[in-house]
C-alpha atoms as a PDB file:
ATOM      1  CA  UNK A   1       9.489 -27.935   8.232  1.00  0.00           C
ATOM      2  CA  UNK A   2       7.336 -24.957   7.457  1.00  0.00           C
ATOM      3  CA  UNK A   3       3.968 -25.513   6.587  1.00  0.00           C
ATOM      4  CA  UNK A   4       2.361 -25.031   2.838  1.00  0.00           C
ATOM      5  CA  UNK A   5      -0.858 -22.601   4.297  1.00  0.00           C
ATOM      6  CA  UNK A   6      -3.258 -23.870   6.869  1.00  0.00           C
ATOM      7  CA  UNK A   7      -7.221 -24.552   6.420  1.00  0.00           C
ATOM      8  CA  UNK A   8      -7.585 -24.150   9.867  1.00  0.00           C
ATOM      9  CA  UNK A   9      -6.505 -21.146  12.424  1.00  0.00           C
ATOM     10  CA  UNK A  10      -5.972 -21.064  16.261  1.00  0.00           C
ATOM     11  CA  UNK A  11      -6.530 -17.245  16.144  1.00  0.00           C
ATOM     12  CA  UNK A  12      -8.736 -14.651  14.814  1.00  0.00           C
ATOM     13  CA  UNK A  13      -7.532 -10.819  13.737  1.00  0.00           C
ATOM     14  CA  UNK A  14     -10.519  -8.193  13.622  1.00  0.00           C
ATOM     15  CA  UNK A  15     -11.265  -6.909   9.615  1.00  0.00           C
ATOM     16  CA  UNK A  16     -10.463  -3.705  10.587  1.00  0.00           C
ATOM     17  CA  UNK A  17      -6.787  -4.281  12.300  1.00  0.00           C
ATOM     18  CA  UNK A  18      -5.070  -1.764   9.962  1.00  0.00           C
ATOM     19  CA  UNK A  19      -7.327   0.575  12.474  1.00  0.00           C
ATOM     20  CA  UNK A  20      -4.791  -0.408  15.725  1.00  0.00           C
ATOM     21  CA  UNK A  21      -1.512  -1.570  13.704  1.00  0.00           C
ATOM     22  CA  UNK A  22       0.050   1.590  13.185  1.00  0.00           C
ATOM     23  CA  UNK A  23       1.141   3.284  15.871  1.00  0.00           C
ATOM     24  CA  UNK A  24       4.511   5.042  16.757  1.00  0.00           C
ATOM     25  CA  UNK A  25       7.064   1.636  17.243  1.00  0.00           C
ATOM     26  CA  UNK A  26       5.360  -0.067  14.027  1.00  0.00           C
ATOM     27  CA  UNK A  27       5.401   2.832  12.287  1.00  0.00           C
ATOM     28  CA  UNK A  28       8.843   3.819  13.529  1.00  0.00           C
ATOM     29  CA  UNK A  29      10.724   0.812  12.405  1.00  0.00           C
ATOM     30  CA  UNK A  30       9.004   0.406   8.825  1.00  0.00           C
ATOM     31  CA  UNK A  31      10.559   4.150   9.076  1.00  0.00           C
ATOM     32  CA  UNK A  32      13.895   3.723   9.237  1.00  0.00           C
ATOM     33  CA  UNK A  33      13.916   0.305   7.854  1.00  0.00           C
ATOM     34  CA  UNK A  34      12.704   0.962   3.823  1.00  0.00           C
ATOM     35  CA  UNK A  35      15.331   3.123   1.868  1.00  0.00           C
ATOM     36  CA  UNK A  36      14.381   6.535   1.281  1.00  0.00           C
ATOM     37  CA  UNK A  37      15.609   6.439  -2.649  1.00  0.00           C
ATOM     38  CA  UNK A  38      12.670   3.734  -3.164  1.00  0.00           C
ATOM     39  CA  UNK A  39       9.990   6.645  -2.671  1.00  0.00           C
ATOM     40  CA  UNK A  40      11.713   8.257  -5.487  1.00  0.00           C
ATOM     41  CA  UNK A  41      11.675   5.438  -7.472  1.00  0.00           C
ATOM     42  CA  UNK A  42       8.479   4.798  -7.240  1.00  0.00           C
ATOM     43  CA  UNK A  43       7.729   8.450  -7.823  1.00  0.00           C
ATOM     44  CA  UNK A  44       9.821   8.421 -10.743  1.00  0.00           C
ATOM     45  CA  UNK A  45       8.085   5.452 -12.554  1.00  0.00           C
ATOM     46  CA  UNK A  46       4.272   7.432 -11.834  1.00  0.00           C
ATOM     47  CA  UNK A  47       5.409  10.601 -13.746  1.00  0.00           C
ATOM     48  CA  UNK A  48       7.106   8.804 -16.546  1.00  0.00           C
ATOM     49  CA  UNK A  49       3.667   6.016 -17.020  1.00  0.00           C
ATOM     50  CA  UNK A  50       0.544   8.549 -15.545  1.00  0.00           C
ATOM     51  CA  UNK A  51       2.232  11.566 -17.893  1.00  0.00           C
ATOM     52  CA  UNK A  52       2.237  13.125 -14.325  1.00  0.00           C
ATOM     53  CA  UNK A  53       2.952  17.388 -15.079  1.00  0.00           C
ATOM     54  CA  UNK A  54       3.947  19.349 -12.198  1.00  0.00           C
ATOM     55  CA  UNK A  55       1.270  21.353 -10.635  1.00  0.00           C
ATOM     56  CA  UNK A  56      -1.240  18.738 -11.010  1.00  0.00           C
ATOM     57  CA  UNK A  57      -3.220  17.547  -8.416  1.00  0.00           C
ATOM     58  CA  UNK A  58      -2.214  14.053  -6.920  1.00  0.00           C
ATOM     59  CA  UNK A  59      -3.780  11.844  -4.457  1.00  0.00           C
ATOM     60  CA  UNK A  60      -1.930   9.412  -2.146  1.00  0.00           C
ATOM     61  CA  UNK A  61      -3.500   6.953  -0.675  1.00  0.00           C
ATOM     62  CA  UNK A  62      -3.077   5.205   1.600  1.00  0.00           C
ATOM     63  CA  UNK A  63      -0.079   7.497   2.555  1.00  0.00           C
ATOM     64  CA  UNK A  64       1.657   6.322   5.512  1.00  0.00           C
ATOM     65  CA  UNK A  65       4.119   8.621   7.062  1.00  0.00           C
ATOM     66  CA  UNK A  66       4.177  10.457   3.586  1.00  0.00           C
ATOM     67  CA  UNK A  67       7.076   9.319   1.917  1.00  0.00           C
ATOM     68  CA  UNK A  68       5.463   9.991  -1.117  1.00  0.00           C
ATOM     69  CA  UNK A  69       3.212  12.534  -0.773  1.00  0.00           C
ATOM     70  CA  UNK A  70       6.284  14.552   0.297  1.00  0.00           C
ATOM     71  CA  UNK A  71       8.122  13.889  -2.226  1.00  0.00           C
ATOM     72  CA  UNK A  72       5.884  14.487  -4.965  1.00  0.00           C
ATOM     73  CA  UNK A  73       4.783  18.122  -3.132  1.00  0.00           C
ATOM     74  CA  UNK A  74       8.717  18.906  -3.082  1.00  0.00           C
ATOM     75  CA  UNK A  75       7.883  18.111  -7.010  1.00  0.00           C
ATOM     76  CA  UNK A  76       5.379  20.860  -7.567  1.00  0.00           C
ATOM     77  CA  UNK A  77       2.429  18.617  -7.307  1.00  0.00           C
ATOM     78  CA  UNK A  78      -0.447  19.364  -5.220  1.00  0.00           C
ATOM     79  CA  UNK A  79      -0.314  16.664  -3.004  1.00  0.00           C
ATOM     80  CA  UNK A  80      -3.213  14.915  -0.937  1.00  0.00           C
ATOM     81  CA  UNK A  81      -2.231  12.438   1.200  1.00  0.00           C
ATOM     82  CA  UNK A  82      -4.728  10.191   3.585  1.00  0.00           C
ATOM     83  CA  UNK A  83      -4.109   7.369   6.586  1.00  0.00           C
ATOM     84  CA  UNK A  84      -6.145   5.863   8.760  1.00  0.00           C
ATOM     85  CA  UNK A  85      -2.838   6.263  11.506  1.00  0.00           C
ATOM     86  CA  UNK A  86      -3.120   9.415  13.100  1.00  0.00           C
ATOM     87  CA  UNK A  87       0.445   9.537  14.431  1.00  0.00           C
ATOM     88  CA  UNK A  88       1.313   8.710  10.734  1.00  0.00           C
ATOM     89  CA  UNK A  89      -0.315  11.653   9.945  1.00  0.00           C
ATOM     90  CA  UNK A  90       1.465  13.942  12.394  1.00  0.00           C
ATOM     91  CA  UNK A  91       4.858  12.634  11.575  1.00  0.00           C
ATOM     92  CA  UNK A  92       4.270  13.294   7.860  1.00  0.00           C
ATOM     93  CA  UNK A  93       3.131  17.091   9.191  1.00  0.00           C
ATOM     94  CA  UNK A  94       6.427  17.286  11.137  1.00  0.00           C
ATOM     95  CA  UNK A  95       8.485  16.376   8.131  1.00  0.00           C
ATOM     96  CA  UNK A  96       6.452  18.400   5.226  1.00  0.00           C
ATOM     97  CA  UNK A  97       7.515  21.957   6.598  1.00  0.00           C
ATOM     98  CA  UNK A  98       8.108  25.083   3.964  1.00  0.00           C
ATOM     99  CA  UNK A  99       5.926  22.030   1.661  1.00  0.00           C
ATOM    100  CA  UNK A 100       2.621  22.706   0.727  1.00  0.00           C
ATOM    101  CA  UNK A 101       0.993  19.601   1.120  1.00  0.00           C
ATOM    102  CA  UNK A 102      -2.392  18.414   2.626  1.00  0.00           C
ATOM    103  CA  UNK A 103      -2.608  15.684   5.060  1.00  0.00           C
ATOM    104  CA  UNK A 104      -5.611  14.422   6.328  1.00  0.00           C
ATOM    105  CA  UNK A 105      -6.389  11.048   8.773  1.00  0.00           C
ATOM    106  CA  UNK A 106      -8.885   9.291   6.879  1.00  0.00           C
ATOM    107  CA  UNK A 107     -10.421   6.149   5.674  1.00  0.00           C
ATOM    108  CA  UNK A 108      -9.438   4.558   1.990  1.00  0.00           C
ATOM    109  CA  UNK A 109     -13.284   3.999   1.162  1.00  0.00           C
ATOM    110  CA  UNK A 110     -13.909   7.304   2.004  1.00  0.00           C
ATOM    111  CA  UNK A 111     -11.964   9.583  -0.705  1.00  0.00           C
ATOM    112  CA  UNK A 112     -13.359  13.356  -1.961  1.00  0.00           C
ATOM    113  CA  UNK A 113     -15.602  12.257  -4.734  1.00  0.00           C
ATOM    114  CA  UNK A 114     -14.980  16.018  -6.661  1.00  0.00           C
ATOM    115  CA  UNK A 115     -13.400  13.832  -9.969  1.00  0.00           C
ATOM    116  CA  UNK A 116     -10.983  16.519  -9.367  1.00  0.00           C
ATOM    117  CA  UNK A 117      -7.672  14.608  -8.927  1.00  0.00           C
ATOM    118  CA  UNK A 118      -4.864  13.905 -12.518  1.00  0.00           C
ATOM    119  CA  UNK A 119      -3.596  10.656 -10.394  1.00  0.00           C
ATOM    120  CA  UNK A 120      -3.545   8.646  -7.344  1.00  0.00           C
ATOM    121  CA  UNK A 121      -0.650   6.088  -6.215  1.00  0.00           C
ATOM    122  CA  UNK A 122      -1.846   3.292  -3.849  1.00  0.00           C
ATOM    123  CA  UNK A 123       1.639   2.208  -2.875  1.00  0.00           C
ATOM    124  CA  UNK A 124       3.492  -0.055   0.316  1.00  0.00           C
ATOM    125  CA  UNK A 125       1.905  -3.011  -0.347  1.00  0.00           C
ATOM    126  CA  UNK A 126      -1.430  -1.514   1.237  1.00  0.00           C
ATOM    127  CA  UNK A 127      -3.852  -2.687  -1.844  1.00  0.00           C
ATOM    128  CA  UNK A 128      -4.605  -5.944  -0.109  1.00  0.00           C
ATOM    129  CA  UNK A 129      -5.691  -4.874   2.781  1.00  0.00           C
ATOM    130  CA  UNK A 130      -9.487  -5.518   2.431  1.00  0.00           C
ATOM    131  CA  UNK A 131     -11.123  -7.761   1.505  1.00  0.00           C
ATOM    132  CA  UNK A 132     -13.054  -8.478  -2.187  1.00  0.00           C
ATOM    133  CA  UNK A 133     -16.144  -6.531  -1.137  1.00  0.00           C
ATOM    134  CA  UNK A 134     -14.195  -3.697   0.713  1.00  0.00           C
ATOM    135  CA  UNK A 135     -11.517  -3.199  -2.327  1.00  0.00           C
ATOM    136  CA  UNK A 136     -14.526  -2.791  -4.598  1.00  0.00           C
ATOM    137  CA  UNK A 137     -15.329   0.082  -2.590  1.00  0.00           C
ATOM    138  CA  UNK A 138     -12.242   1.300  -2.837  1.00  0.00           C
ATOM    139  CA  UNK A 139     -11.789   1.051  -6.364  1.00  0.00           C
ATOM    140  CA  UNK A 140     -14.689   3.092  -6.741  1.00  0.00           C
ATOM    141  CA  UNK A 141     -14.078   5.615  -4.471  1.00  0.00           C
ATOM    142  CA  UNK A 142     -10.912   5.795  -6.319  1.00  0.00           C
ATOM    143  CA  UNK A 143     -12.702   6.404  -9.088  1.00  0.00           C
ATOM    144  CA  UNK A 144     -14.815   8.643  -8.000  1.00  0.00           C
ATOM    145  CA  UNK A 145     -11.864  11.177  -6.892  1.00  0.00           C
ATOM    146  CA  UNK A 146      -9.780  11.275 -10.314  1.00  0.00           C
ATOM    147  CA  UNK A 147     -10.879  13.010 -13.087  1.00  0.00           C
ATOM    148  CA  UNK A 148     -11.797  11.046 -16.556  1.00  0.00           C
ATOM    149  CA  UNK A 149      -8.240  10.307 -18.352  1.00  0.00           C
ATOM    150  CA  UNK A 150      -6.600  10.334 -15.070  1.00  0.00           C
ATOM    151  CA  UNK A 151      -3.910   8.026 -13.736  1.00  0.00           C
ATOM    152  CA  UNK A 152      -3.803   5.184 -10.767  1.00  0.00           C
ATOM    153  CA  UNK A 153      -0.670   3.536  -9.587  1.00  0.00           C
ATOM    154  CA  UNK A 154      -0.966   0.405  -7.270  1.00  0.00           C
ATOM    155  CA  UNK A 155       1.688  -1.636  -6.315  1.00  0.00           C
ATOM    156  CA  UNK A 156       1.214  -4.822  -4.622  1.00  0.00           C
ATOM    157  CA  UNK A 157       3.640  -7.628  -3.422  1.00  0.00           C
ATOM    158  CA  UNK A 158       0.336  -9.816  -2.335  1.00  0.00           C
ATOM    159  CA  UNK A 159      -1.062 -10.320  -5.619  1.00  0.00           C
ATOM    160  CA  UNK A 160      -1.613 -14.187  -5.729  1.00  0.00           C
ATOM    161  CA  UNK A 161       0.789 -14.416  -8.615  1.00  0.00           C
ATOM    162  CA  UNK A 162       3.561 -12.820  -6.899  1.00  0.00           C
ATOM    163  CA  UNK A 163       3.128 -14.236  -3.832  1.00  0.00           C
ATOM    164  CA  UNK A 164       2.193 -17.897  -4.022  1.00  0.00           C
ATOM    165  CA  UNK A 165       4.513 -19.553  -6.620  1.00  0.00           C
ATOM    166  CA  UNK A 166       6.818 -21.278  -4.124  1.00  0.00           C
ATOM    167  CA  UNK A 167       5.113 -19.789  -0.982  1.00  0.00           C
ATOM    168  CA  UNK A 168       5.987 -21.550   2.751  1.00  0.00           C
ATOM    169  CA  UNK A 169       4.967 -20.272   6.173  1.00  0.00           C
ATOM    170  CA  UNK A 170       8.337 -19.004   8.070  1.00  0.00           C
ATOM    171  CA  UNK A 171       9.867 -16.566  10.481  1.00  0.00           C
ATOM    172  CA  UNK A 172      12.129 -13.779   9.462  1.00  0.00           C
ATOM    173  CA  UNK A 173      13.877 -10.958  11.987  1.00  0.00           C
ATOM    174  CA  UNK A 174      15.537  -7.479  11.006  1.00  0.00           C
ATOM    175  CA  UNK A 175      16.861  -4.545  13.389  1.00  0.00           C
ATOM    176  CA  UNK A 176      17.269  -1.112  12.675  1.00  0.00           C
ATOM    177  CA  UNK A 177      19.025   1.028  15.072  1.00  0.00           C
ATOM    178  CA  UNK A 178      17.356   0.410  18.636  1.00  0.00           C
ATOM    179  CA  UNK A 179      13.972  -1.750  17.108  1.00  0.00           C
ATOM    180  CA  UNK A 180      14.220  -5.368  15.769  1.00  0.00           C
ATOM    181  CA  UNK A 181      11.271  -6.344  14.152  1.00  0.00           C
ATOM    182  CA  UNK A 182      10.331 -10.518  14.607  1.00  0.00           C
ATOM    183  CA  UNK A 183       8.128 -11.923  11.886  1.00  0.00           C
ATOM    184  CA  UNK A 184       6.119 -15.005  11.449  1.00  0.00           C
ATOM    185  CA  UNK A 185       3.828 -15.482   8.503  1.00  0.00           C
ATOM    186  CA  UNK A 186       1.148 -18.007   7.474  1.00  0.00           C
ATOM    187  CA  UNK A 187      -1.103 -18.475   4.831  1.00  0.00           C
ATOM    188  CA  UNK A 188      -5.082 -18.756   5.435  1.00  0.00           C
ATOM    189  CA  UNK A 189      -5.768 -21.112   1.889  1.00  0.00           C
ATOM    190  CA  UNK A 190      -9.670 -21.445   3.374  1.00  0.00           C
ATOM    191  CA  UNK A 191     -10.246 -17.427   2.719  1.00  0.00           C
ATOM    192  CA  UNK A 192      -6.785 -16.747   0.892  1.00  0.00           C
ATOM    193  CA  UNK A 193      -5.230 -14.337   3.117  1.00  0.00           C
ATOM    194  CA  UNK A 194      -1.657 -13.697   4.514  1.00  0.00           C
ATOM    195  CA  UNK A 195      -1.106 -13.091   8.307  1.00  0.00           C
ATOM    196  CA  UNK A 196       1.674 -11.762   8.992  1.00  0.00           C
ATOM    197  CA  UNK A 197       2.427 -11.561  13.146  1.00  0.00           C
ATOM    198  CA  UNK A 198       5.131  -8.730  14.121  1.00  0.00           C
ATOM    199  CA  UNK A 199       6.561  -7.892  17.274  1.00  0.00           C
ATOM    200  CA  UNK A 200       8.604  -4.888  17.630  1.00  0.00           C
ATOM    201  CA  UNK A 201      11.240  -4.292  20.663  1.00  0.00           C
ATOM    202  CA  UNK A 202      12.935  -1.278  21.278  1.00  0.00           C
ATOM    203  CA  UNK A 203      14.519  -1.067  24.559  1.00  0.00           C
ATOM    204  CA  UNK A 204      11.655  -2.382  27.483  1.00  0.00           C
ATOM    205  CA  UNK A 205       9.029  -1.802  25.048  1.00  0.00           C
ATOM    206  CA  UNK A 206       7.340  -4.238  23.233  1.00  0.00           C
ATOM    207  CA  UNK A 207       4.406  -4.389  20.683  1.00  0.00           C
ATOM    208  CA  UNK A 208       2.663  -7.361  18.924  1.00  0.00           C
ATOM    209  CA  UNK A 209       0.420  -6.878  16.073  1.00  0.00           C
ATOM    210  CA  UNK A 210      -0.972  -8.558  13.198  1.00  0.00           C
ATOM    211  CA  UNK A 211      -1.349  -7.950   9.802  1.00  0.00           C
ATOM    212  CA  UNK A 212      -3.380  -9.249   7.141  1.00  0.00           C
ATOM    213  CA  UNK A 213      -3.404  -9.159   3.610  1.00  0.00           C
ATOM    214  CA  UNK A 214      -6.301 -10.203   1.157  1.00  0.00           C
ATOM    215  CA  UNK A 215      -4.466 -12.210  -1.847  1.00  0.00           C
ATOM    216  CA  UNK A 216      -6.671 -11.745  -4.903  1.00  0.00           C
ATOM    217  CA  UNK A 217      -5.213 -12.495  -8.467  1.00  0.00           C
ATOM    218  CA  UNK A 218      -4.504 -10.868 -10.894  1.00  0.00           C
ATOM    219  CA  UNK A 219      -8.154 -11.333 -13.197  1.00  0.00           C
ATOM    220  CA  UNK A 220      -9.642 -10.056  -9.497  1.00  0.00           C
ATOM    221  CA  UNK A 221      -7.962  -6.922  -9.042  1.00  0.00           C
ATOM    222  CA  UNK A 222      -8.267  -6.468 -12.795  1.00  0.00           C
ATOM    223  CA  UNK A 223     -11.873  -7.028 -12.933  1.00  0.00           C
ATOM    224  CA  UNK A 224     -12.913  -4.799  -9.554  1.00  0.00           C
ATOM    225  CA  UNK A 225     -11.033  -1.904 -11.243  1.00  0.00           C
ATOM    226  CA  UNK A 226     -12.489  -2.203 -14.888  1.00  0.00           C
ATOM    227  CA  UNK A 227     -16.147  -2.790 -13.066  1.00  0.00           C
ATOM    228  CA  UNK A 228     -15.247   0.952 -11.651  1.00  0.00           C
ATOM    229  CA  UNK A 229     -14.334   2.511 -14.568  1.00  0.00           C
ATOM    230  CA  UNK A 230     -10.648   2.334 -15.313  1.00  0.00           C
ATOM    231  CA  UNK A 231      -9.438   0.769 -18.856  1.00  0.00           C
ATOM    232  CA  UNK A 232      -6.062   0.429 -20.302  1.00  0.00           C
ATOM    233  CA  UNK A 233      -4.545  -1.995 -17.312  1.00  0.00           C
ATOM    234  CA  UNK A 234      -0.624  -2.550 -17.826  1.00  0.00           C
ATOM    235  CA  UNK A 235       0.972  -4.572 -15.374  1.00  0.00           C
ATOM    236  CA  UNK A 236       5.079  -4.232 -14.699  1.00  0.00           C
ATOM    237  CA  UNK A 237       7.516  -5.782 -12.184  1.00  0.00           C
ATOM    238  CA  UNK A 238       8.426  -3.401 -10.165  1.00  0.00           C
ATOM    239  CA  UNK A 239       9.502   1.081 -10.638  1.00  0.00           C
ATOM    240  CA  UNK A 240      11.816   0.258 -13.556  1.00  0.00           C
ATOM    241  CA  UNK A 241       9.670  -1.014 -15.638  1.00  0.00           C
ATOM    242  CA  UNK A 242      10.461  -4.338 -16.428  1.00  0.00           C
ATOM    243  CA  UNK A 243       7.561  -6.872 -17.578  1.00  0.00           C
ATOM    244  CA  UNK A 244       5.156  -8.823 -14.557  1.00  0.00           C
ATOM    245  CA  UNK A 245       6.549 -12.502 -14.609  1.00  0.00           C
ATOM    246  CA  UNK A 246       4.367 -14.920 -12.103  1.00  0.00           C
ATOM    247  CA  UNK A 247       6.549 -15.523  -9.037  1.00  0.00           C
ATOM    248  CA  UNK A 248       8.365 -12.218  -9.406  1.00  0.00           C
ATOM    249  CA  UNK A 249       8.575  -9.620  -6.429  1.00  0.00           C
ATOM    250  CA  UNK A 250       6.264  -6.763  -7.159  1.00  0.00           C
ATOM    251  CA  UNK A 251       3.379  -5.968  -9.258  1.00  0.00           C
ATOM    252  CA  UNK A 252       3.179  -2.176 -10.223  1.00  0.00           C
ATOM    253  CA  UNK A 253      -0.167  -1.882 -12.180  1.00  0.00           C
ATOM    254  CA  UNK A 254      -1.015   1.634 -14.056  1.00  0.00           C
ATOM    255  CA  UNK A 255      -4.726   2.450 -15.065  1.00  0.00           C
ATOM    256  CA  UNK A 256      -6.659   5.376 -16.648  1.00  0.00           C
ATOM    257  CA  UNK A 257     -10.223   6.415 -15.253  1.00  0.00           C
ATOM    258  CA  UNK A 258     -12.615   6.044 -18.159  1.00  0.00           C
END
């Protein structure tokens, strides 16, 4: 029977794994394998609750492969979008021609600190991946890059709320096309964090990798963004709108930059 979360680990997973996950197969698979009407979705629900208008500027980040940053450029918005992955990066450049778009590899705690953007969308689940010390740099540099009155999207299926009511260790597999993704996850309850160990076949190639994702509640992720200067926190269930219940699938959280 699957485990409840373990106090102790046979393994160890570098802070800064997010640096090596994403390459091409990874990358390739989580690709093909989320819907493309979700980025509009999503997109949707952060120009009805940010009061997005076109033409504003929006930062994306992190930004993945640029599902959303594309979409919100083929909006009229004057999209920045930033990833550690440089062949995320160059597949979003491949896919954003006749957009105008800017897409830059960079690091999350590292954001232009001009106060010059209307909004920024953290979305794919990426909000966890630091730890308490590194998302409070985050959340500031955040900060730092949208203008006063401006809007922040996160959304986060690792909040502790979401994920722990009812949470067991267990495997999962999924194939798209040519790659099948195998997944085993267990829960760290000493340093609450979420490792999630993938391997990805396509063909006679093969690539295992490790996740991790830092579950802070609610009050946590609240508090680290009011400490940096956002105020009027709403939290929802998901792009249509619908309340935050504990043990539901998604948190979508909106903010305004004091």
């Amino acid at each position: 029977m699957p485990s409840q979360g373990s106090t102790s680990l046979s393994f160890t997973v570098s802070p800064t794994w997010y640096q090596d996950f994403f390459t091409e197969l990874p990358n390739e698979f989580w690709r093909r394998a989320i819907p493309p009407e979700s980025a509009g979705a999503e997109i949707d629900f952060a120009e009805r609750h940010l009061g997005l208008t076109p033409g504003a500027r929006v930062l994306d980040v992190p930004c993945g492969s640029g599902r959303h940053s594309l979409i919100l450029a083929a909006r009229g918005y004057r999209t920045t979008g930033i990833d550690i992955s440089e062949e995320a990066i160059a597949y979003a450049a491949q896919q954003a021609e006749g957009l105008e778009v800017d897409l830059r590899v960079g690091d999350l705690r590292e954001l232009p600190q001009d106060s010059a953007y209307a909004a920024a969308v953290c979305l794919g689940n990426s909000f966890g991946y630091l730890d308490l010390a590194g998302t409070a740099v985050f959340t500031k540099a955040l900060a730092g890059a949208i203008r006063p009155g401006g809007g922040l999207l996160i959304d986060s299926s690792t909040a502790a709320e979401t994920l722990l009511p009812g949470y067991k260790d267990g495997s999962s597999s999924m194939s798209v096309g040519d790659i099948t993704m195998t997944a085993t996850r267990e829960y760290d309850v000493l340093r609450s964090r979420l490792f999630s160990h993938y391997r990805f076949t396509r063909g006679d190639e093969s690539v295992d990798v490790t996740a991790v994702h830092h579950v802070h509640t609610c009050a946590q992720i609240a508090a680290l963004l009011e400490e940096a200067g956002f105020t009027e926190l709403k939290f929802y269930g998901g792009p249509e709108g619908s309340p935050y219940e504990v043990g539901g699938g998604r948190l979508f959280l909106t903010a305004r930059r004091g």
